[in-house]
Protein backbone atom coordinates (compact mmCIF):
# COMPACT_ATOMS: atom_id res chain seq x y z
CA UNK A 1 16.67 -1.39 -18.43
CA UNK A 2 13.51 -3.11 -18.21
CA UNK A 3 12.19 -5.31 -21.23
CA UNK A 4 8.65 -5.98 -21.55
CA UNK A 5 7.36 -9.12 -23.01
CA UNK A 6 4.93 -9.58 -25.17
CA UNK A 7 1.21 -11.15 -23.06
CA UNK A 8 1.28 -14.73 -22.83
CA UNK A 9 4.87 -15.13 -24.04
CA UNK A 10 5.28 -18.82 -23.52
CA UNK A 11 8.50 -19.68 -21.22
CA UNK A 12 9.01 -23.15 -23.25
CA UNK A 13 8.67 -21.60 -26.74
CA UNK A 14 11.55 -21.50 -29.20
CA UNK A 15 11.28 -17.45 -29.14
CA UNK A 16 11.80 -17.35 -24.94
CA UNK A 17 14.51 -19.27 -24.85
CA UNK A 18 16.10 -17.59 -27.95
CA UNK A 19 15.74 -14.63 -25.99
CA UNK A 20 16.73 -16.26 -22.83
CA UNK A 21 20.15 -17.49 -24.76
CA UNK A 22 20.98 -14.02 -25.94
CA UNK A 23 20.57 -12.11 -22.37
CA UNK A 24 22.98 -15.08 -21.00
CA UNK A 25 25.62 -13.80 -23.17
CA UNK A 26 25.58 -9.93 -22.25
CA UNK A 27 28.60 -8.85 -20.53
CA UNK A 28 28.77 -7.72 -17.06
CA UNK A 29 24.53 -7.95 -17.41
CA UNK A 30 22.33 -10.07 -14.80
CA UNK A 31 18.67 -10.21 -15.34
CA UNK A 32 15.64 -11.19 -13.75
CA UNK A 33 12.59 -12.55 -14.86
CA UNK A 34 8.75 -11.57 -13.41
CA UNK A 35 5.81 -12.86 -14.42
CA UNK A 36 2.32 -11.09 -13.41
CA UNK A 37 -0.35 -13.45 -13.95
CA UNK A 38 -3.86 -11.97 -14.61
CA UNK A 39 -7.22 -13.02 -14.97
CA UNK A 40 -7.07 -12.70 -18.84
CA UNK A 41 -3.42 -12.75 -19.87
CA UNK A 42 0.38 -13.49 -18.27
CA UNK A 43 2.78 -10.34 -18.34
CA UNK A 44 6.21 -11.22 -18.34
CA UNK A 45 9.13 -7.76 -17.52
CA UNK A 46 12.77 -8.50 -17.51
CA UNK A 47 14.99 -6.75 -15.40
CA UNK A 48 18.35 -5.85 -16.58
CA UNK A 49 21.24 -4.82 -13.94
CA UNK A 50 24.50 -3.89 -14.67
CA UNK A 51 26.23 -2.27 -17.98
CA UNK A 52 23.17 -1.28 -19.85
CA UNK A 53 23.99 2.16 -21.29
CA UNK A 54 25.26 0.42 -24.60
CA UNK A 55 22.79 -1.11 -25.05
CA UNK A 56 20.87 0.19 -27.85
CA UNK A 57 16.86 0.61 -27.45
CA UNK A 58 15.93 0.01 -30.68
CA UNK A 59 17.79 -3.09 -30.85
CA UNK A 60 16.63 -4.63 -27.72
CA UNK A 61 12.70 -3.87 -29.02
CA UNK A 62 14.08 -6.21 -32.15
CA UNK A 63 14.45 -8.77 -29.89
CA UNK A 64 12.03 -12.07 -29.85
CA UNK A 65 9.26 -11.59 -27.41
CA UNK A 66 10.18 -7.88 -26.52
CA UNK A 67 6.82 -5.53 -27.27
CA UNK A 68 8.27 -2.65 -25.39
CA UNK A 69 11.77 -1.05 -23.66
CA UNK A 70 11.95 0.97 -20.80
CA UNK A 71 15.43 2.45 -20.02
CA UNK A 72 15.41 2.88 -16.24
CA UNK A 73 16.14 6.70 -14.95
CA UNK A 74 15.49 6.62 -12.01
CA UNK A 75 16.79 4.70 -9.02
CA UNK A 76 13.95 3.03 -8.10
CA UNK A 77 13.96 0.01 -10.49
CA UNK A 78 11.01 -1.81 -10.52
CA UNK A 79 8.16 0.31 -8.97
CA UNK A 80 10.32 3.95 -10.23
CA UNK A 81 8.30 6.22 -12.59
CA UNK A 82 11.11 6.14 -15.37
CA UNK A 83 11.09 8.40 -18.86
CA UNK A 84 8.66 6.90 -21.58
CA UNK A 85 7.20 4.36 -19.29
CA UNK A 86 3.49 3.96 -19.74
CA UNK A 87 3.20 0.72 -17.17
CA UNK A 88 0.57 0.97 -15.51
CA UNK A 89 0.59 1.52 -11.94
CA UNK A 90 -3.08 -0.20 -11.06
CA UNK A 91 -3.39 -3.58 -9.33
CA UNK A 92 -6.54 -5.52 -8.29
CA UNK A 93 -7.02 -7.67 -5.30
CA UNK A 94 -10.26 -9.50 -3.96
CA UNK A 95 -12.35 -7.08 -6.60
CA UNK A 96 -10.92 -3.92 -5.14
CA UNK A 97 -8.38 -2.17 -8.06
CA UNK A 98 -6.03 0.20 -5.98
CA UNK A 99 -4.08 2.90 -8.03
CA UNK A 100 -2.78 6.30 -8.71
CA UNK A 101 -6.20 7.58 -9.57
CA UNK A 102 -8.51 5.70 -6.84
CA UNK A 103 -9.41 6.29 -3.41
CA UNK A 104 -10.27 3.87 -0.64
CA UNK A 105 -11.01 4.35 3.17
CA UNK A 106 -9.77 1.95 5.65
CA UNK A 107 -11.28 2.72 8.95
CA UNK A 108 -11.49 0.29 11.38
CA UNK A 109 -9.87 -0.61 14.75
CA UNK A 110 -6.01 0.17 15.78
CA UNK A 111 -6.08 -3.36 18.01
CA UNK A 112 -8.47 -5.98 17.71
CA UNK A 113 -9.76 -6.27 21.42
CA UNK A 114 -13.06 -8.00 21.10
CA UNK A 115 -15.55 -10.29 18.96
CA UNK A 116 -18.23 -7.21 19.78
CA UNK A 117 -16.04 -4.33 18.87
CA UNK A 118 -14.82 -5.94 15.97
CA UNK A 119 -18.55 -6.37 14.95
CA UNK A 120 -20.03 -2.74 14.98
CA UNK A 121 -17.29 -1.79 13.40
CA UNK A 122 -17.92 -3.47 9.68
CA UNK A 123 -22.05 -3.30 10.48
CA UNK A 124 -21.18 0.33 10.42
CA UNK A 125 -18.56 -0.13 7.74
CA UNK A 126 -21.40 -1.97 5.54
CA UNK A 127 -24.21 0.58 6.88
CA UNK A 128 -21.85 3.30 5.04
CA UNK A 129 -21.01 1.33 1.83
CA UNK A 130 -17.00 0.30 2.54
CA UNK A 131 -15.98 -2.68 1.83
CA UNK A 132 -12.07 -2.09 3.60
CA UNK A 133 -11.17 -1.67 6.77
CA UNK A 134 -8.06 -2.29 9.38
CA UNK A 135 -7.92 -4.87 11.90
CA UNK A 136 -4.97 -5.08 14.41
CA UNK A 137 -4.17 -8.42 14.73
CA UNK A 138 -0.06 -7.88 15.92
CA UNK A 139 0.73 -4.96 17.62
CA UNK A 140 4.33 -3.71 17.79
CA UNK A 141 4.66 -1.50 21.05
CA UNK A 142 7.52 0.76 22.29
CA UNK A 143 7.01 -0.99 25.60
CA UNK A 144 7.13 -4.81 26.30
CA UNK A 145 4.45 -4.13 29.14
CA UNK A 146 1.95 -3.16 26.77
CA UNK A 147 -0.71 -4.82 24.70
CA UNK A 148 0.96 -6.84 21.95
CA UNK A 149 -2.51 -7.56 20.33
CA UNK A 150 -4.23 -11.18 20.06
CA UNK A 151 -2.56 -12.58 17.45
CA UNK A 152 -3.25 -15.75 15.41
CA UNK A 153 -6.06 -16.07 17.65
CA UNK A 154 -8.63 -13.46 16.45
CA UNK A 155 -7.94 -13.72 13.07
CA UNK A 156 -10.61 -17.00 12.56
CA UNK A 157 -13.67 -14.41 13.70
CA UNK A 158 -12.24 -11.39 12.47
CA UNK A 159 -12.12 -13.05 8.76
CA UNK A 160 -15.58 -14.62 9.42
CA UNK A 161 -16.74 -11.18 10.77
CA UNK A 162 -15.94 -9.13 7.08
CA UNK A 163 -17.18 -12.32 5.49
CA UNK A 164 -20.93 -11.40 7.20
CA UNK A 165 -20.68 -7.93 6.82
CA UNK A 166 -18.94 -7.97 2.60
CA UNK A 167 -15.41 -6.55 3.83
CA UNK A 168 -13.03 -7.53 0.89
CA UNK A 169 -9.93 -6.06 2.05
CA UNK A 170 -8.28 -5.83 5.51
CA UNK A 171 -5.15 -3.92 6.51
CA UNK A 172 -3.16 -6.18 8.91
CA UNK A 173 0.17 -4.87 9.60
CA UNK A 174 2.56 -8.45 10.49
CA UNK A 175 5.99 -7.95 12.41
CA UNK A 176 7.79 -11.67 11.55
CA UNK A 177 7.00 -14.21 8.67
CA UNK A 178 5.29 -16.17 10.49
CA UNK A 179 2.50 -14.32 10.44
CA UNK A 180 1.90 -14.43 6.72
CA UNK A 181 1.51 -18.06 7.37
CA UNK A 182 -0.78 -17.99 10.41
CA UNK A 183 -3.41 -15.71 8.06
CA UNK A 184 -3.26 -17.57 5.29
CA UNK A 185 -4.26 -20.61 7.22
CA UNK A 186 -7.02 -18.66 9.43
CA UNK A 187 -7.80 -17.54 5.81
CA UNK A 188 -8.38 -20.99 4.18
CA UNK A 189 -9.63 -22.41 8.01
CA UNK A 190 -12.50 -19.72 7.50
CA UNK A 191 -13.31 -20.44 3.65
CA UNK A 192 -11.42 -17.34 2.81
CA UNK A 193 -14.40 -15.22 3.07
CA UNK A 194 -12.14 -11.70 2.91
CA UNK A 195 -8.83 -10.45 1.78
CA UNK A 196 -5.70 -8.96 3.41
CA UNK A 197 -3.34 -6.39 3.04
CA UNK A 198 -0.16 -7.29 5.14
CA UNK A 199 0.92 -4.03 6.32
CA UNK A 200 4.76 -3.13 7.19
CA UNK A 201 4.94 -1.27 10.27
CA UNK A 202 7.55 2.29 10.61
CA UNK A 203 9.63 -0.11 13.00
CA UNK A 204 10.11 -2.98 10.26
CA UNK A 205 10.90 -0.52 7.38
CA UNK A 206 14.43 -1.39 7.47
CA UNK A 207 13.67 -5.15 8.32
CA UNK A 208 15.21 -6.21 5.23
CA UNK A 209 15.03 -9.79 5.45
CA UNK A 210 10.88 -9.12 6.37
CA UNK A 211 10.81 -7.00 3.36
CA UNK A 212 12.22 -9.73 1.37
CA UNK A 213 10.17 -12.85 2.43
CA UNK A 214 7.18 -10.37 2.60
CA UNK A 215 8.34 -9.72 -1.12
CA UNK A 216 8.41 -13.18 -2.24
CA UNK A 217 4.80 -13.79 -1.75
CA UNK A 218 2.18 -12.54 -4.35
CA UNK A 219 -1.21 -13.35 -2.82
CA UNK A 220 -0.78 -10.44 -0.46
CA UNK A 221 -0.48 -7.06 -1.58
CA UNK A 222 1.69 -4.58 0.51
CA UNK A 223 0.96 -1.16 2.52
CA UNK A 224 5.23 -0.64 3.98
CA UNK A 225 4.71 2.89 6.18
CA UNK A 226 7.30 5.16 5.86
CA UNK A 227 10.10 5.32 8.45
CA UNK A 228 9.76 7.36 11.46
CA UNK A 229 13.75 7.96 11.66
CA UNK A 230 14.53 7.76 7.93
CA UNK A 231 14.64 9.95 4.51
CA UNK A 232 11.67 9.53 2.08
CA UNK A 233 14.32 7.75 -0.15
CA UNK A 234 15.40 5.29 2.59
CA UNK A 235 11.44 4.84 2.87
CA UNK A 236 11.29 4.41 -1.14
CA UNK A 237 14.00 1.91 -1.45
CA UNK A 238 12.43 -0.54 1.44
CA UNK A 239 9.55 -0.50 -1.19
CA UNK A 240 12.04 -1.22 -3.90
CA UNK A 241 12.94 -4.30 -1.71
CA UNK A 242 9.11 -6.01 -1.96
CA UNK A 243 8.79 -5.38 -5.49
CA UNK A 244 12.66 -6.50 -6.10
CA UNK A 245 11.90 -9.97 -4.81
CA UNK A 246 8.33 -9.97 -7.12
CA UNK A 247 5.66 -8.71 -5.34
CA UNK A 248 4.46 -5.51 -7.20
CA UNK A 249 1.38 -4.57 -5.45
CA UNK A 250 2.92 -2.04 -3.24
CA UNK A 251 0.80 0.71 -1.54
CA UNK A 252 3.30 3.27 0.50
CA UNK A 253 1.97 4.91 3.25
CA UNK A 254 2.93 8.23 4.91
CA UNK A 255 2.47 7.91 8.50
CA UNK A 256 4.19 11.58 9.49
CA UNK A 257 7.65 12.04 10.96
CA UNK A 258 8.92 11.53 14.44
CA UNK A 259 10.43 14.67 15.70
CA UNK A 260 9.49 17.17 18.70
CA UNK A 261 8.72 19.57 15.65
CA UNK A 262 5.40 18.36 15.10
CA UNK A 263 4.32 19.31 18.59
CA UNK A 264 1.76 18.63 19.86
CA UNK A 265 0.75 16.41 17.02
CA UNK A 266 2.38 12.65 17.90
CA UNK A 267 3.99 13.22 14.63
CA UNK A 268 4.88 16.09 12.33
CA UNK A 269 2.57 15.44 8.74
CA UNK A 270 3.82 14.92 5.85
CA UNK A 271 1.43 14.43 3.52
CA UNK A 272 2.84 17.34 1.59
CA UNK A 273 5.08 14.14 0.18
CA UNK A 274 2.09 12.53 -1.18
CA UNK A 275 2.85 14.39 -4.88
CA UNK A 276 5.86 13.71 -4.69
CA UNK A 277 5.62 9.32 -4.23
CA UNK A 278 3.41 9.82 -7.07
CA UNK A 279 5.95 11.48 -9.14
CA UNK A 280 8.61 9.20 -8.39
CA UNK A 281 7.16 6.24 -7.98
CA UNK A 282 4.04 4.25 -9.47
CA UNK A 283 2.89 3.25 -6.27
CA UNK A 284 -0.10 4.36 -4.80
CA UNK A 285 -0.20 6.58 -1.86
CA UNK A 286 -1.82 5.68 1.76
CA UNK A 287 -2.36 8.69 4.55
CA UNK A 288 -2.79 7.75 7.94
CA UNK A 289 -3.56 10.70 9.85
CA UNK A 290 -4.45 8.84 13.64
CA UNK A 291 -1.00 8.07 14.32
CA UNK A 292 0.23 11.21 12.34
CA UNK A 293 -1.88 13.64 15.34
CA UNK A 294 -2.56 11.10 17.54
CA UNK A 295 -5.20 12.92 19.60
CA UNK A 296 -8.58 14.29 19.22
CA UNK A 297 -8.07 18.04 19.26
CA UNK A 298 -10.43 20.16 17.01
CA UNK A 299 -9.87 23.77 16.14
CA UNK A 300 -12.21 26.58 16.88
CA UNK A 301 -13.97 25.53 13.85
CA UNK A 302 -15.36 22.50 15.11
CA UNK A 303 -13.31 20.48 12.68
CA UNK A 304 -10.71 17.61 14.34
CA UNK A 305 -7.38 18.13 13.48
CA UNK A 306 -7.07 14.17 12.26
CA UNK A 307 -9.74 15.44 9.90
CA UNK A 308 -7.78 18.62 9.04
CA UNK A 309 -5.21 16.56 7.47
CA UNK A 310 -7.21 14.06 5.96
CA UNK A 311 -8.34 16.75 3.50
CA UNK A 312 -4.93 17.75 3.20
CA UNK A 313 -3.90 14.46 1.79
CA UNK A 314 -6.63 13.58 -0.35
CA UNK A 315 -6.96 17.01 -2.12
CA UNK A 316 -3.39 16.39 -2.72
CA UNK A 317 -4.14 13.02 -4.49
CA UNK A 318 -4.15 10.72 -1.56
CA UNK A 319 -5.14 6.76 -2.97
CA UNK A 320 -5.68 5.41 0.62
CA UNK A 321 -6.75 6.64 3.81
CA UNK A 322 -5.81 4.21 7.02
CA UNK A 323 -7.75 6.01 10.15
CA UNK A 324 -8.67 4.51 13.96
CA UNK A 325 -11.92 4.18 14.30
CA UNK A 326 -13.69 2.43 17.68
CA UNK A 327 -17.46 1.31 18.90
CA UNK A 328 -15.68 2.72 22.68
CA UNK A 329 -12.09 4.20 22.33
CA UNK A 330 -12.28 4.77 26.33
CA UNK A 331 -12.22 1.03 26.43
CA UNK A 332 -10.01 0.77 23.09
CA UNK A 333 -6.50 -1.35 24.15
CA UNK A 334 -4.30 0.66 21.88
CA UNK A 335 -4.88 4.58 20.74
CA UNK A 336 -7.89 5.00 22.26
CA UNK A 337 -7.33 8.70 22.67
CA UNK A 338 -7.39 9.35 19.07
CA UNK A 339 -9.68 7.35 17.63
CA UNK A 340 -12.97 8.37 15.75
CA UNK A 341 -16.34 7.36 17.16
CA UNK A 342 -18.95 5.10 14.98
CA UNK A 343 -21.01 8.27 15.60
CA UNK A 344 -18.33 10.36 13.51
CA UNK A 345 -18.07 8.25 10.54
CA UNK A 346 -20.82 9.08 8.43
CA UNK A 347 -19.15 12.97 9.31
CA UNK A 348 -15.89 11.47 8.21
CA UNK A 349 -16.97 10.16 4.83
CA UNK A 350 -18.96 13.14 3.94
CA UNK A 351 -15.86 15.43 4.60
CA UNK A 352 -13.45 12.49 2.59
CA UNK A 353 -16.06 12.96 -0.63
CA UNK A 354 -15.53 16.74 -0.16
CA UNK A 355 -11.91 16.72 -0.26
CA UNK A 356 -11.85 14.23 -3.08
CA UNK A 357 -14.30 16.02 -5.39
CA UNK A 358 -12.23 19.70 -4.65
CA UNK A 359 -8.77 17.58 -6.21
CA UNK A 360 -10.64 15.91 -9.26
CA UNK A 361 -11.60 19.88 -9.65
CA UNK A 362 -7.83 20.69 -9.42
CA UNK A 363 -6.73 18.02 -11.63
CA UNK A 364 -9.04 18.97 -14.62
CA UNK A 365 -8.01 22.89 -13.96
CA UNK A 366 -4.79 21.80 -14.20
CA UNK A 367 -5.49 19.98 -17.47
CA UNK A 368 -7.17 23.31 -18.82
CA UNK A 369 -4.71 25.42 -17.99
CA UNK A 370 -1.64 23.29 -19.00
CA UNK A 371 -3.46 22.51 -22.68
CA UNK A 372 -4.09 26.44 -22.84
């Protein structure tokens, strides 16, 4: 059961704590408190685990400080889509708002390699009116020979980089806590002139205690891939695990499953799921078709097949799109092979605003059909 406060509902006032004194007497009932502070107002949600089927909705709305109850049926708790909850499932972040109902591209490069690369790729980004992109700072690799990425040490012109060029938001995917640290001191080093998105990697989906500490800090918001070895609702519950520990902005990304099925793609897609997170969940939904295909193969159409699915997911309601793109990917350090050329992007975004326009026709159809 989830009780949701009233804005602004002061902690120290004699109605919280009269509140506070009655949930401390429930039986075989823990709660926990989490506070959302907004530009305009605080928004306070108490979580209650344990014996709650007794407890009676309308009394619990009776309670001081409680505008609203939300009786939890479904098992993901916090971020879960649950009967008669009208939460919303928008959050903002350095003046981008990311949602159910918004789309935003990140294109950018796989693994940072140099000042120069890193350059042309958010003059093209602001040429082409984005304001996010990806930046591989830490690179997780199968093998220990390869390139682990540069670390803590690119991040100082990388941040001053989308300062220059107006990038708000970077996806940086981190693979140990101390990572969070070392950007949020490049960060304030640089006069925090962008954003970042700490991105969980498939191989750290199940890295609880990352999940957790990742989860404990708000001033990032999350993309957590799904799993390459796990079911969607393995995937779902390491999202549970941010937003358990009180960091709700959670994006979840679909990143396609690792099986010899989706040969010769790198991965099979599953962006067919991308409905279905939205059903279940509030979060919104990322896409990342590069390391779903993983190579540059076009049809006899002339259309890639990275950009093949790319339409898939957004005309099924895709909120995010994470895609490689590179100034040279024959000189790119990581994925070279299947990233998009500067060249392409102008192709890409047409084809994006094609595939978004064709579901916002599907979604008022819908609307007709179902009021009909």
């Amino acid at each position: 059961m989830i009780l949701i406060l009233t804005p602004n509902s002061d902690p120290q006032g004699a109605e919280y704590q009269q509140l506070v004194g009655f949930l401390d007497q429930l039986p075989n009932i823990q709660y926990r408190m989490h506070v959302e502070q907004g530009v305009l107002q605080r928004l306070t949600e108490v979580y209650l685990i344990g014996d709650t089927a007794a407890l009676s909705l309308d009394y619990m709305k009776s309670l001081p400080c409680v505008e609203r109850v939300v009786r939890v049926s479904e098992e993901y708790r916090v971020l879960g889509r649950h009967k008669d909850d009208t939460r919303t499932s928008e959050f903002e972040y350095n003046g981008v708002t990311f949602s159910q109902d918004h789309l935003h591209i990140f294109a950018g490069l796989c693994a940072v390699d140099t000042p120069e690369h890193v350059e042309r790729m958010m003059q093209a980004l602001q040429a082409h009116g984005q304001v996010c992109t990806r930046m591989g700072a830490y690179k997780p690799r199968t093998s220990p020979y390869s390139f682990q990425g540069h670390g803590k040490n690119c991040l100082p012109y990388v941040f001053e980089l989308a300062g220059k060029y107006g990038i708000k938001v970077i996806a940086m995917e981190i693979t140990h806590e101390s990572h969070v640290e070392e950007i949020r001191a490049a960060l304030h080093a640089t006069g925090n002139p962008t954003g970042v998105m700490l991105q969980i990697g498939t191989r750290n989906t199940q890295n609880f205690e990352l999940l957790k500490i990742v989860g404990r800090q708000q001033e990032f918001p999350v993309l957590i891939k799904r799993g390459f070895g796990i079911t969607l609702d393995e995937s779902l519950n390491a999202a549970e695990y941010l937003a358990s520990e009180g960091n709700r902005k959670v994006v979840f990304g679909l990143r396609g499953m690792k099986t010899n099925m989706g040969d010769p793609h790198r991965n099979f897609v599953d962006f067919a799921h991308v409905p279905v997170v939205k059903r279940l969940t509030r979060m919104p939904v990322c896409i990342d078709p590069s390391h779903s295909v993983g190579t540059r193969a076009a049809g006899p159409d002339g259309i890639l097949d990275i950009m093949q699915v790319v339409a898939q997911g957004v005309v099924a309601g895709a909120n995010m799109i994470l895609v490689d793109f590179h100034p040279a990917p024959s000189k790119a350090l990581v994925d070279g092979p299947q990233a998009l050329t500067l060249a392409e992007l102008p192709h890409f975004l047409e084809d994006v605003a094609l595939a978004r326009e064709t579901y916002l026709q599907r979604v008022a159809l819908a609307k007709q059909y179902v009021k009909g």
